[in-house]
PDB file of N, CA and C in Angstrom:
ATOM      1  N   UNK A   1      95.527 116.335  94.577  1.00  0.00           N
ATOM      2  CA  UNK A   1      94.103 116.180  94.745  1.00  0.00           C
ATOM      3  C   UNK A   1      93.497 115.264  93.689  1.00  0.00           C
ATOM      4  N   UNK A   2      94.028 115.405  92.125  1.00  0.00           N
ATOM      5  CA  UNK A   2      93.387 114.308  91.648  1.00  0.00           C
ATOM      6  C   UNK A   2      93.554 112.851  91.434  1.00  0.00           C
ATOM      7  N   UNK A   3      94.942 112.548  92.451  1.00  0.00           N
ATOM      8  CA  UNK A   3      94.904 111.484  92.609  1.00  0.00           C
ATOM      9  C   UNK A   3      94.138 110.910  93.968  1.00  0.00           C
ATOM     10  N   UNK A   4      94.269 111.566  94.934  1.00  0.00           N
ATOM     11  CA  UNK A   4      93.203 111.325  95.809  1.00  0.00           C
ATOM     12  C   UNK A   4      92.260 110.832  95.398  1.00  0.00           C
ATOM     13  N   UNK A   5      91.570 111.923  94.491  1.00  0.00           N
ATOM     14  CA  UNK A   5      90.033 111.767  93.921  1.00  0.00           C
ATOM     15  C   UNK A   5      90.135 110.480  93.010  1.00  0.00           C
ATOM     16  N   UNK A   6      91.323 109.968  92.272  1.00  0.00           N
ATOM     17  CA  UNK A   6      91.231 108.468  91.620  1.00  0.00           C
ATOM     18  C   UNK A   6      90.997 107.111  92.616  1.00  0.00           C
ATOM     19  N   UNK A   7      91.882 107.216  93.723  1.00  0.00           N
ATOM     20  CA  UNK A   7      92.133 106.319  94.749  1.00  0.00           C
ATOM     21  C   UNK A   7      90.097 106.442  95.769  1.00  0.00           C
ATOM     22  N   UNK A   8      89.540 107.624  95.989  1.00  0.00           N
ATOM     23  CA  UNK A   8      88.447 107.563  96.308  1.00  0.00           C
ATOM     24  C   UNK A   8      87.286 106.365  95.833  1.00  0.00           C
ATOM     25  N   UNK A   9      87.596 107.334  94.104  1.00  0.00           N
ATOM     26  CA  UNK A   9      86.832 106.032  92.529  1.00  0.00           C
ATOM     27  C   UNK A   9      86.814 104.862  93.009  1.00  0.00           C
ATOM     28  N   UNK A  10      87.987 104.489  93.599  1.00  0.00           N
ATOM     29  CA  UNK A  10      88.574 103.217  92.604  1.00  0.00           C
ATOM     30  C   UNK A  10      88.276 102.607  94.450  1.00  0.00           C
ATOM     31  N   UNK A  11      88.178 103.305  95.716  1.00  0.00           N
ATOM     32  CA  UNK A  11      88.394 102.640  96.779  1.00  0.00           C
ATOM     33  C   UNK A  11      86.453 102.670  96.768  1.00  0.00           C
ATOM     34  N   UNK A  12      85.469 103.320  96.497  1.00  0.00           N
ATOM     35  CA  UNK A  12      84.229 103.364  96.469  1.00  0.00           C
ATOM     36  C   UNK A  12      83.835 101.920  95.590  1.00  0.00           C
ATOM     37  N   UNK A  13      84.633 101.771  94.557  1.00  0.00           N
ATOM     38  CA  UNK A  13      84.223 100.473  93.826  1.00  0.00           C
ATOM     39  C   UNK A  13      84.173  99.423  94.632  1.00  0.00           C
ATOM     40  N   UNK A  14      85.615  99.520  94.795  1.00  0.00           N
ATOM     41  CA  UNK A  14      86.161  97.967  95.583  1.00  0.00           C
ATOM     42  C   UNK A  14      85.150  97.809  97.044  1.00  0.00           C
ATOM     43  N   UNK A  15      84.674  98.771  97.175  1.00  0.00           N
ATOM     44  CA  UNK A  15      83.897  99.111  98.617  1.00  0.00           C
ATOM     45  C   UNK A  15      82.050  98.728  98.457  1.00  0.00           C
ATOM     46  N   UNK A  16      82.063  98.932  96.528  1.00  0.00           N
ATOM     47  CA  UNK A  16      80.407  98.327  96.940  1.00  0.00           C
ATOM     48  C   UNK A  16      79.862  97.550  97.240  1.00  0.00           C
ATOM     49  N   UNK A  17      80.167  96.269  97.184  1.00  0.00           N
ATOM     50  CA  UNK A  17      79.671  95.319  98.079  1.00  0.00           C
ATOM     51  C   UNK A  17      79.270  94.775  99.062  1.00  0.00           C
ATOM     52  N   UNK A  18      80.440  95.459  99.928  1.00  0.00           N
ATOM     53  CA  UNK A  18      80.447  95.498 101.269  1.00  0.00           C
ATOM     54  C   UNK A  18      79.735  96.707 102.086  1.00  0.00           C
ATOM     55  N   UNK A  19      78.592  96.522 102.535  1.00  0.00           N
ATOM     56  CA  UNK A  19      77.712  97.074 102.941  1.00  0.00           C
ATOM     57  C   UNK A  19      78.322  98.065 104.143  1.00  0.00           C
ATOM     58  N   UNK A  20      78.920  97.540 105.548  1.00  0.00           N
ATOM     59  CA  UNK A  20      79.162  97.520 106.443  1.00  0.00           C
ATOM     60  C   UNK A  20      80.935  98.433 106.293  1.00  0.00           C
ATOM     61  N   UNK A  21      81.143  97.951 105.819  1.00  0.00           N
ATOM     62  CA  UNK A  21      82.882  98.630 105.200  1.00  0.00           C
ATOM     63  C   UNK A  21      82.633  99.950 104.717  1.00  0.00           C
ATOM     64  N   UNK A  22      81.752 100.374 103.412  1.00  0.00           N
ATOM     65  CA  UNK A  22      81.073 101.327 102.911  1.00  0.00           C
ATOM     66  C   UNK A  22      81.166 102.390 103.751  1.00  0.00           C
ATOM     67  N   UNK A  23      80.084 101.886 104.983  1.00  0.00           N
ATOM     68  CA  UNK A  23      79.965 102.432 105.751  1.00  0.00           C
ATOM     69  C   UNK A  23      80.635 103.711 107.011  1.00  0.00           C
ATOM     70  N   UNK A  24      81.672 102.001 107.226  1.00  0.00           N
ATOM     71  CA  UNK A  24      82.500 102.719 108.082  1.00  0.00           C
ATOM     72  C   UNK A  24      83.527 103.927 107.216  1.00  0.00           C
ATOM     73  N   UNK A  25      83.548 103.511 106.194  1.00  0.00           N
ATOM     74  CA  UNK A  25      84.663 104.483 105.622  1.00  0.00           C
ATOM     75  C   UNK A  25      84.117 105.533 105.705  1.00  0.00           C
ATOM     76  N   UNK A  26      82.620 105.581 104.874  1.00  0.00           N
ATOM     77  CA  UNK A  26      81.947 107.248 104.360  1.00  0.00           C
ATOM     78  C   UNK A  26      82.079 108.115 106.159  1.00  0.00           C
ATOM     79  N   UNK A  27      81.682 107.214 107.606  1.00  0.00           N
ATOM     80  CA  UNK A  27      81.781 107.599 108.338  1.00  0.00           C
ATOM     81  C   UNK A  27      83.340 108.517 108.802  1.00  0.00           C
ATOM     82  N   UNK A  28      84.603 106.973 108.531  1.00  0.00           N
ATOM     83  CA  UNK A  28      85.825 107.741 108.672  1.00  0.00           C
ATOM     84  C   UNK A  28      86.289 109.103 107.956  1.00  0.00           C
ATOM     85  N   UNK A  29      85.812 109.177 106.751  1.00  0.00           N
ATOM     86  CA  UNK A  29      86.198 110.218 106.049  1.00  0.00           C
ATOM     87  C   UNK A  29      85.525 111.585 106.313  1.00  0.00           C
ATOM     88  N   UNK A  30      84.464 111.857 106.831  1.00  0.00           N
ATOM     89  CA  UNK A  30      84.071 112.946 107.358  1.00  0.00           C
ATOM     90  C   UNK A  30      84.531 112.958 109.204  1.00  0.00           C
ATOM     91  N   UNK A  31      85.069 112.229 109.593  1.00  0.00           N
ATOM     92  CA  UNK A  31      85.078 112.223 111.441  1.00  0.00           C
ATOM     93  C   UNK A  31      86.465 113.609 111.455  1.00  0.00           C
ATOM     94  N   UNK A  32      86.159 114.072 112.271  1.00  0.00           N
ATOM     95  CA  UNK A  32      87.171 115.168 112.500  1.00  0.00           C
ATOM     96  C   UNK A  32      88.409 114.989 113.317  1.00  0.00           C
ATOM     97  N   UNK A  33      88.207 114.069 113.510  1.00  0.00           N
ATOM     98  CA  UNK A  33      89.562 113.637 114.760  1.00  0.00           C
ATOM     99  C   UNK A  33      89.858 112.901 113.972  1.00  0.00           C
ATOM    100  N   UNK A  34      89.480 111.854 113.167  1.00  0.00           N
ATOM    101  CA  UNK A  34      90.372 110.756 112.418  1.00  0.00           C
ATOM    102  C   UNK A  34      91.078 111.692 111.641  1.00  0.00           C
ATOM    103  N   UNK A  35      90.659 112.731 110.495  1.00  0.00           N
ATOM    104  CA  UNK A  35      91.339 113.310 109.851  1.00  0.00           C
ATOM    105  C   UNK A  35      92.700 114.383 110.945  1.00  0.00           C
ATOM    106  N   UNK A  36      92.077 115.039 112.258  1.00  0.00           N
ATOM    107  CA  UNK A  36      93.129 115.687 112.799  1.00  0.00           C
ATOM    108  C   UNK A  36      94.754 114.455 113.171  1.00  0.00           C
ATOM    109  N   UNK A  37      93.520 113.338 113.553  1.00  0.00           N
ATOM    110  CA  UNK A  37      94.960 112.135 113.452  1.00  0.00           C
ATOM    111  C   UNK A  37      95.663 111.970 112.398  1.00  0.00           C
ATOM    112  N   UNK A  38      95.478 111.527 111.478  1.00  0.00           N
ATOM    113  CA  UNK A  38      95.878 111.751 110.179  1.00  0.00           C
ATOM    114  C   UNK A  38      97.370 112.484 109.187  1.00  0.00           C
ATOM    115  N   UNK A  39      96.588 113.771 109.885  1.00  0.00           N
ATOM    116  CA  UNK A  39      97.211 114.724 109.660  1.00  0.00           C
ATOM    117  C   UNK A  39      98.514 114.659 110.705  1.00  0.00           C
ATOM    118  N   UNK A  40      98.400 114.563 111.818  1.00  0.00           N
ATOM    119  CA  UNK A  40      99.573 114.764 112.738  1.00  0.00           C
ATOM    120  C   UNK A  40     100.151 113.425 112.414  1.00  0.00           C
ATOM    121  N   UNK A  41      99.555 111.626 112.099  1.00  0.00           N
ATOM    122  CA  UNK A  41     100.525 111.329 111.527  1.00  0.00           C
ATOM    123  C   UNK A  41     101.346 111.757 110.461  1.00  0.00           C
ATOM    124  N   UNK A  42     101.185 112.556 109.375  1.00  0.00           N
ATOM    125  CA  UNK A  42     101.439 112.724 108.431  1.00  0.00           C
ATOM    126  C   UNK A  42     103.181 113.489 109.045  1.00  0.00           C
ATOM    127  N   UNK A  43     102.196 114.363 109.759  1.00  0.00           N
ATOM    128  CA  UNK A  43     103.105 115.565 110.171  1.00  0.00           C
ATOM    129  C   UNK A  43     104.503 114.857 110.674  1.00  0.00           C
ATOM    130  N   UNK A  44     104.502 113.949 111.309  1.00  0.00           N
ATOM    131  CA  UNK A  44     105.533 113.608 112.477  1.00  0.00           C
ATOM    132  C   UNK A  44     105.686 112.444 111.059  1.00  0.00           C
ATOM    133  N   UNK A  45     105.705 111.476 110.211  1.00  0.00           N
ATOM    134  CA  UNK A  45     106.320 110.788 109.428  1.00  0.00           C
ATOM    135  C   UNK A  45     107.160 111.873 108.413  1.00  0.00           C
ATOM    136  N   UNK A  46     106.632 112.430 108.221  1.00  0.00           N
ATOM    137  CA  UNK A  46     107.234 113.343 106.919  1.00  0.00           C
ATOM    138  C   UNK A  46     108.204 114.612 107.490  1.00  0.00           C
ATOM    139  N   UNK A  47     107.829 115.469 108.486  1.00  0.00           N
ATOM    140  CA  UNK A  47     108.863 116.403 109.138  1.00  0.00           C
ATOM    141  C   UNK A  47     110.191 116.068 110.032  1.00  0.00           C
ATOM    142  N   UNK A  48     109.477 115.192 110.837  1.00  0.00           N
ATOM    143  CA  UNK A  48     110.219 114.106 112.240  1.00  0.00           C
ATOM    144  C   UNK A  48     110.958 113.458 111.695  1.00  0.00           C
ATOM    145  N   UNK A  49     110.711 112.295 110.989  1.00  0.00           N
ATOM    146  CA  UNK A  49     111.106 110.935 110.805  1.00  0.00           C
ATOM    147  C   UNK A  49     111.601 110.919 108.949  1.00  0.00           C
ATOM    148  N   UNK A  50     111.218 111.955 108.171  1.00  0.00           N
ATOM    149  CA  UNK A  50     111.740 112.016 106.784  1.00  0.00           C
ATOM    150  C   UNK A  50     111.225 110.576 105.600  1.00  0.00           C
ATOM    151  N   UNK A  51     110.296 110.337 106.403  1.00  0.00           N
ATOM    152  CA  UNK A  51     109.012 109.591 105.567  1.00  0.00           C
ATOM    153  C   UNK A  51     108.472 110.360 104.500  1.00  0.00           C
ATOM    154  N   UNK A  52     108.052 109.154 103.739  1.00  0.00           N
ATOM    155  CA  UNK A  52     106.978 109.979 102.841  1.00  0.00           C
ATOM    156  C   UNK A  52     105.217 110.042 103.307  1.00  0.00           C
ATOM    157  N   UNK A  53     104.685 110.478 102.561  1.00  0.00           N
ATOM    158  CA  UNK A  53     103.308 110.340 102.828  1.00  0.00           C
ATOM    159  C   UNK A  53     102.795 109.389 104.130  1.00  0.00           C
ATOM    160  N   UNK A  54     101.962 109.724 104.909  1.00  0.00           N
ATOM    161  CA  UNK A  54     101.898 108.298 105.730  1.00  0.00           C
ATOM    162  C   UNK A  54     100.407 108.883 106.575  1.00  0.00           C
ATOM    163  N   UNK A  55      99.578 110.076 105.730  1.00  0.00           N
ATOM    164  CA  UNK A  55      98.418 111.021 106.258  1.00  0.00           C
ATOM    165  C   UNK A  55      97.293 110.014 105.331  1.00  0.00           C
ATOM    166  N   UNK A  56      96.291 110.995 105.030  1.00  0.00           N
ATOM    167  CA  UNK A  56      94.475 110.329 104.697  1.00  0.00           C
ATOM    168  C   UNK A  56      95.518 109.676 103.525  1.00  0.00           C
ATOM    169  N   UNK A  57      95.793 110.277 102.131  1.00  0.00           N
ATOM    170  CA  UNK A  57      96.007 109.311 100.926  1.00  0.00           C
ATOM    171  C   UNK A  57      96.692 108.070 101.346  1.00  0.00           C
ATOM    172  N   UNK A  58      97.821 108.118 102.445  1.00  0.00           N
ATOM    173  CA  UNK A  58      98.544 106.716 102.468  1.00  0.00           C
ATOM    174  C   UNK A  58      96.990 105.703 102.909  1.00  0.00           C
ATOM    175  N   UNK A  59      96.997 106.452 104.122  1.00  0.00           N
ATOM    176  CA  UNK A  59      95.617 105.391 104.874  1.00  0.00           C
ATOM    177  C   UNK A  59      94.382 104.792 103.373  1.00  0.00           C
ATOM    178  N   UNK A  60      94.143 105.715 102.834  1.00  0.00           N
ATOM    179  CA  UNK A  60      93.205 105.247 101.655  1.00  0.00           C
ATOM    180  C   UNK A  60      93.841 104.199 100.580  1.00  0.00           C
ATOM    181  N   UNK A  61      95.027 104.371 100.451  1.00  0.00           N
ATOM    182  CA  UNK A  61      95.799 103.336  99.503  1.00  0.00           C
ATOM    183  C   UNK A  61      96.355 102.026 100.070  1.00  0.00           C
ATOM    184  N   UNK A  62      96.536 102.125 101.252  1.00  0.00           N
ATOM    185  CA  UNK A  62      96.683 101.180 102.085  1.00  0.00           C
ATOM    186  C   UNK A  62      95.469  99.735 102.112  1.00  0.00           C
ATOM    187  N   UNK A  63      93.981 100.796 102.623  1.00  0.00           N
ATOM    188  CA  UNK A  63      92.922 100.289 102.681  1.00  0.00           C
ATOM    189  C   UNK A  63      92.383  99.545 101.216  1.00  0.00           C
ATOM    190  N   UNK A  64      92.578 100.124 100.593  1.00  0.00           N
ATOM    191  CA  UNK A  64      92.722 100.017  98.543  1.00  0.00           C
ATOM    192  C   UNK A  64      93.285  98.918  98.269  1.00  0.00           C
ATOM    193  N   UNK A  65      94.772  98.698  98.964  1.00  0.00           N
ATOM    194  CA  UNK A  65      95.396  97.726  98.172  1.00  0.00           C
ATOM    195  C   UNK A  65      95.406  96.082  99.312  1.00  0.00           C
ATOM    196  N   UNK A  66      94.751  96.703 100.492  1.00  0.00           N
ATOM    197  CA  UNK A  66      94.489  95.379 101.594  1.00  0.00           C
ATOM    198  C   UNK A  66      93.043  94.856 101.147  1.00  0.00           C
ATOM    199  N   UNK A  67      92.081  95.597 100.115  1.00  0.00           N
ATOM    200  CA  UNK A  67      90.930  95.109  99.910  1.00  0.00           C
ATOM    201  C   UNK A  67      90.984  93.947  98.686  1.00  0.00           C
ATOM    202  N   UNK A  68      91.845  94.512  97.845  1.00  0.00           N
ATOM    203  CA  UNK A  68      92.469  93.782  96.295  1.00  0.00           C
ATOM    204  C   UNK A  68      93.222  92.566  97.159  1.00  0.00           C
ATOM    205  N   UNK A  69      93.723  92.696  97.667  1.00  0.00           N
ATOM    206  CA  UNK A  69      94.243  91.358  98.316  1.00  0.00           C
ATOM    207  C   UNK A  69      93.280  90.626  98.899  1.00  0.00           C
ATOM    208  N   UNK A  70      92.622  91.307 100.229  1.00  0.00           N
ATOM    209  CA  UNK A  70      91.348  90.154 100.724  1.00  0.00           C
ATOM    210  C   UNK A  70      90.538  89.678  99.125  1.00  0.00           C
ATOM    211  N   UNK A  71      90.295  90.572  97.953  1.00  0.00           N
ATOM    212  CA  UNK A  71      89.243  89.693  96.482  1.00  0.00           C
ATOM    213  C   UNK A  71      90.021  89.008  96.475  1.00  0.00           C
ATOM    214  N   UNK A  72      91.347  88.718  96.134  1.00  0.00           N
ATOM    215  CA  UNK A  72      92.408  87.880  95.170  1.00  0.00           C
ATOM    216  C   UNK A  72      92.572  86.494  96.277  1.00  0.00           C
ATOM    217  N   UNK A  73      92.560  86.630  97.391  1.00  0.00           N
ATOM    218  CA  UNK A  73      91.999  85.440  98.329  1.00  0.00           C
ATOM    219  C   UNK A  73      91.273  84.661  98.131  1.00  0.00           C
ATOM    220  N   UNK A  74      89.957  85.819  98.381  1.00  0.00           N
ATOM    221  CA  UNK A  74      88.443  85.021  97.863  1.00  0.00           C
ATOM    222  C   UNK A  74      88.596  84.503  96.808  1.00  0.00           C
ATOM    223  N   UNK A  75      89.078  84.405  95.813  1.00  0.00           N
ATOM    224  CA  UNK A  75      88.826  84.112  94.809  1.00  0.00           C
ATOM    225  C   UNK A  75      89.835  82.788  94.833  1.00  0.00           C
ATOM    226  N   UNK A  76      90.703  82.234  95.549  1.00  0.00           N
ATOM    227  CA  UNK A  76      91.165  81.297  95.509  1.00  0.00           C
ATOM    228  C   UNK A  76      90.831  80.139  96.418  1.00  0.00           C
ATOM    229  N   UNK A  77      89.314  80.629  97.206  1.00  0.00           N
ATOM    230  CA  UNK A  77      89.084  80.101  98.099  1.00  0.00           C
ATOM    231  C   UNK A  77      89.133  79.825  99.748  1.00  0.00           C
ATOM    232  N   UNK A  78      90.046  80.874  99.729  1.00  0.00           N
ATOM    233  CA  UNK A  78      90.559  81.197 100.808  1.00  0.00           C
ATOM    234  C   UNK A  78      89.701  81.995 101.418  1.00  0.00           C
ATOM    235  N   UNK A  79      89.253  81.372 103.304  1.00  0.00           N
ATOM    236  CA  UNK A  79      88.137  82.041 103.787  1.00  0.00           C
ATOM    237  C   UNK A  79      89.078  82.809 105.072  1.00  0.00           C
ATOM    238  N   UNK A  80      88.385  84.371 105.464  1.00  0.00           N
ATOM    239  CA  UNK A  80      88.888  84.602 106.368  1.00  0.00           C
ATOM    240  C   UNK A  80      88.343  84.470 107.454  1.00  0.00           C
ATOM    241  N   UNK A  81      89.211  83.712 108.550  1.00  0.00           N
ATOM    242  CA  UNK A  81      88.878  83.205 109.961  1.00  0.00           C
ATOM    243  C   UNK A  81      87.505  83.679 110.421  1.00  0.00           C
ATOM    244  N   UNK A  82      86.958  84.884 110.773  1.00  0.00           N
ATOM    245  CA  UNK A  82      85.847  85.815 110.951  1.00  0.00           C
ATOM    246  C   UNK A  82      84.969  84.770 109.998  1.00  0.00           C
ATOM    247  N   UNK A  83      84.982  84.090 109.423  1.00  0.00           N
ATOM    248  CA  UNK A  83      83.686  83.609 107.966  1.00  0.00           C
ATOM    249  C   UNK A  83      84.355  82.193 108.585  1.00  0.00           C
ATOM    250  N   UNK A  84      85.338  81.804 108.635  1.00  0.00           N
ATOM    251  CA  UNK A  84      85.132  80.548 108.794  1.00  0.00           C
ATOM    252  C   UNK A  84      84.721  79.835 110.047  1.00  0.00           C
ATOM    253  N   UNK A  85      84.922  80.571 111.135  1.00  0.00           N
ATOM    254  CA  UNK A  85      84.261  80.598 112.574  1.00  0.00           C
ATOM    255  C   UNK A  85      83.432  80.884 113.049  1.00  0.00           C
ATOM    256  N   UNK A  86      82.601  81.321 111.706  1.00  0.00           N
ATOM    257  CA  UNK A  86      80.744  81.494 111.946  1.00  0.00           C
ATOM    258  C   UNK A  86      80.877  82.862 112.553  1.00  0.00           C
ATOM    259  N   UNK A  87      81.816  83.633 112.893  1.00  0.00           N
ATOM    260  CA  UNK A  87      81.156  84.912 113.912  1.00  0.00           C
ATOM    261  C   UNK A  87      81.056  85.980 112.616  1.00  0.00           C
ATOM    262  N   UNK A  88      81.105  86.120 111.761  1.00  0.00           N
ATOM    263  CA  UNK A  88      80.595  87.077 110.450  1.00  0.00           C
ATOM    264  C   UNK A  88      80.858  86.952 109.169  1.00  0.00           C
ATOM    265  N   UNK A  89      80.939  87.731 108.144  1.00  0.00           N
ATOM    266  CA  UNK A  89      80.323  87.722 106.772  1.00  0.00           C
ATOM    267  C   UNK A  89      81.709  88.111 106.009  1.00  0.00           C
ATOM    268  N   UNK A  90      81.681  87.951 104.946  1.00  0.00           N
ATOM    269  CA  UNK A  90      83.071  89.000 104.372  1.00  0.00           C
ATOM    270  C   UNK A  90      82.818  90.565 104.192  1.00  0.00           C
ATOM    271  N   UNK A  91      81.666  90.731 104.854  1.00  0.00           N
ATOM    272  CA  UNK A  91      81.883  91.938 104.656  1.00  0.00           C
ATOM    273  C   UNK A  91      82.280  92.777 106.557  1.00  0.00           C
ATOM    274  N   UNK A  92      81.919  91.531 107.408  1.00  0.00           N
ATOM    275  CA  UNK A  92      82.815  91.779 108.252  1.00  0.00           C
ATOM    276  C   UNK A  92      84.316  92.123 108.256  1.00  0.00           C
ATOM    277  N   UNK A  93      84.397  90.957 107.626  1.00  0.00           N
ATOM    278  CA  UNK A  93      85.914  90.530 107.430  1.00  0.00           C
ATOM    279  C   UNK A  93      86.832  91.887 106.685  1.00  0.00           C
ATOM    280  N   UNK A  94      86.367  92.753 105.625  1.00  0.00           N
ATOM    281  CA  UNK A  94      86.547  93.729 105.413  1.00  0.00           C
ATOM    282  C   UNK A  94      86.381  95.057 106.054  1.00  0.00           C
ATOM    283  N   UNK A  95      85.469  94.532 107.106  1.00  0.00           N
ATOM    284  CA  UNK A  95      85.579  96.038 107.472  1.00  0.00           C
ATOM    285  C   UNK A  95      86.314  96.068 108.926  1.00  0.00           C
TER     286      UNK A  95
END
């Protein structure tokens, strides 16, 4: 649990900017079916298949470490398609 609660910190940071992303997450994280999904992935990677983790923390670290990659982009200039084709914002592009 308290790494959860670090990866939350640290995914709320990377998340303020983006208005629209914010969003959808605070939404995903309370939805009751995303979490029952979740969970039954978890269930069937880790019991079934002899995976590790692959429930809410993977999905949150996942999302965590695909956001640090879309900054480390931006920051080299690199636009994503969604921004460079006029149909939205980076904070589309993130979410």
């Amino acid at each position: 649990m308290v790494f959860e609660a670090q990866i939350d910190k640290e995914l709320s940071a990377l998340l303020g900017p983006y208005g629209i992303a914010r969003e959808i997450f605070a939404t995903f994280s309370r939805d009751p079916v995303v979490a029952s999904l979740l969970e039954q992935a978890n269930i069937v990677s880790i019991s079934r298949m002899g995976y590790n983790d692959h429930g809410k923390v993977h999905a949150k670290i996942v999302t965590m470490n695909a956001i640090k990659i879309y900054n480390l982009l931006d920051h080299i200039d690199t636009e994503a398609n969604i921004v460079r084709e006029g149909i939205g914002d980076n904070d589309d592009a993130i979410a």
